[in-house]
Protein backbone atom coordinates (compact mmCIF):
# COMPACT_ATOMS: atom_id res chain seq x y z
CA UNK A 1 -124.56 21.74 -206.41
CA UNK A 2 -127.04 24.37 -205.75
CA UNK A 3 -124.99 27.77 -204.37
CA UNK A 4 -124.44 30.78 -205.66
CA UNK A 5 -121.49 32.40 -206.53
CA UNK A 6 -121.44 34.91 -203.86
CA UNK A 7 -121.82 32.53 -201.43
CA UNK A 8 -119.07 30.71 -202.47
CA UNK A 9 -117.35 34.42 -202.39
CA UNK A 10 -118.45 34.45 -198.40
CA UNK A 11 -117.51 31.29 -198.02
CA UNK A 12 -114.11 31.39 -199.07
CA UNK A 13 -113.78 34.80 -197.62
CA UNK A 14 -114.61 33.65 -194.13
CA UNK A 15 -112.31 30.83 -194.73
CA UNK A 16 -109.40 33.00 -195.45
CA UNK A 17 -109.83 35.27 -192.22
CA UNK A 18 -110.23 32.21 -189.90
CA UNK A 19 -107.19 30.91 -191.07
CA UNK A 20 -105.37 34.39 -191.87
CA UNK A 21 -104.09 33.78 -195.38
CA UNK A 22 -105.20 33.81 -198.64
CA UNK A 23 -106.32 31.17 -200.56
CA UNK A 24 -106.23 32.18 -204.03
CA UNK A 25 -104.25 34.08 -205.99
CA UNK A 26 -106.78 36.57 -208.17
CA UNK A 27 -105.11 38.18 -211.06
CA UNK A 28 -107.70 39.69 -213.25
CA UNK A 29 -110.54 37.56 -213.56
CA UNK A 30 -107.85 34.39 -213.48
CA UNK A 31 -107.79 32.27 -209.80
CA UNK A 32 -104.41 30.34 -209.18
CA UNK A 33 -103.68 28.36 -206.21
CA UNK A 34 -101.78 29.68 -203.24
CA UNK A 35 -98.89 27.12 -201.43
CA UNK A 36 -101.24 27.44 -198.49
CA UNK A 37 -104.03 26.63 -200.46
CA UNK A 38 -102.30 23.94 -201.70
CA UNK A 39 -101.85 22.42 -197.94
CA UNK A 40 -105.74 22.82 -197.05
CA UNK A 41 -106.15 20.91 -200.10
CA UNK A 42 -104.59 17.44 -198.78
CA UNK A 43 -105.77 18.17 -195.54
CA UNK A 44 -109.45 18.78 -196.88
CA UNK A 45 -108.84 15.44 -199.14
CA UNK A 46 -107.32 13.44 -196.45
CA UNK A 47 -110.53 14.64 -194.05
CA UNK A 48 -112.73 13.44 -196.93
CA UNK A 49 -111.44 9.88 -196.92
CA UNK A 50 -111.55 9.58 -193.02
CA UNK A 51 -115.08 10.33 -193.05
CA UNK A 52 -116.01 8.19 -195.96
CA UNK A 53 -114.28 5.50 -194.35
CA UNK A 54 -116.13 6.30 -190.93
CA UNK A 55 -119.53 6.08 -192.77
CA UNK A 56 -118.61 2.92 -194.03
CA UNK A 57 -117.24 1.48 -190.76
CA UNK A 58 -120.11 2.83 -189.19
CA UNK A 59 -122.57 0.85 -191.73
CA UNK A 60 -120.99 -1.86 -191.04
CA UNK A 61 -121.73 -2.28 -187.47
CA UNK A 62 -125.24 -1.45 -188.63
CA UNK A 63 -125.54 -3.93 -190.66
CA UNK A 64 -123.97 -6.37 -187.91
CA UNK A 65 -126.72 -5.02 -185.50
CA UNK A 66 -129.75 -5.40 -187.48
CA UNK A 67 -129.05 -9.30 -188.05
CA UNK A 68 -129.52 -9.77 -184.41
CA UNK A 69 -132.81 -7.66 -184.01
């Protein structure tokens, strides 16, 4: 992956205001997980399997199509 760290800073900042908590927990230079960052988590890992399953659905039809063509 090719991003710097202070655009994963932004990132993550911008993150946290849209959703209006924090994510992390920063204690020195340590980073421990919030309960609400816990939460995005599954919902980020659950979002990742629906579209990997979409892509594959989708490749499928594709693959359907281009017999027929």
């Amino acid at each position: 992956m090719f991003i710097t760290q202070p655009a994963i800073t932004k990132n993550i900042h911008e993150l946290e205001n849209e959703l209006g908590s924090r994510l992390f927990s920063r204690i020195g230079n340590r980073i421990y997980l919030t309960d609400e960052d816990l939460v995005l988590l599954e919902y980020a890992e659950k979002l990742f399997g629906l579209q990997l399953r979409l892509e594959d659905d989708l490749n499928s039809f594709k693959k359907k199509s281009d017999r027929f063509f």
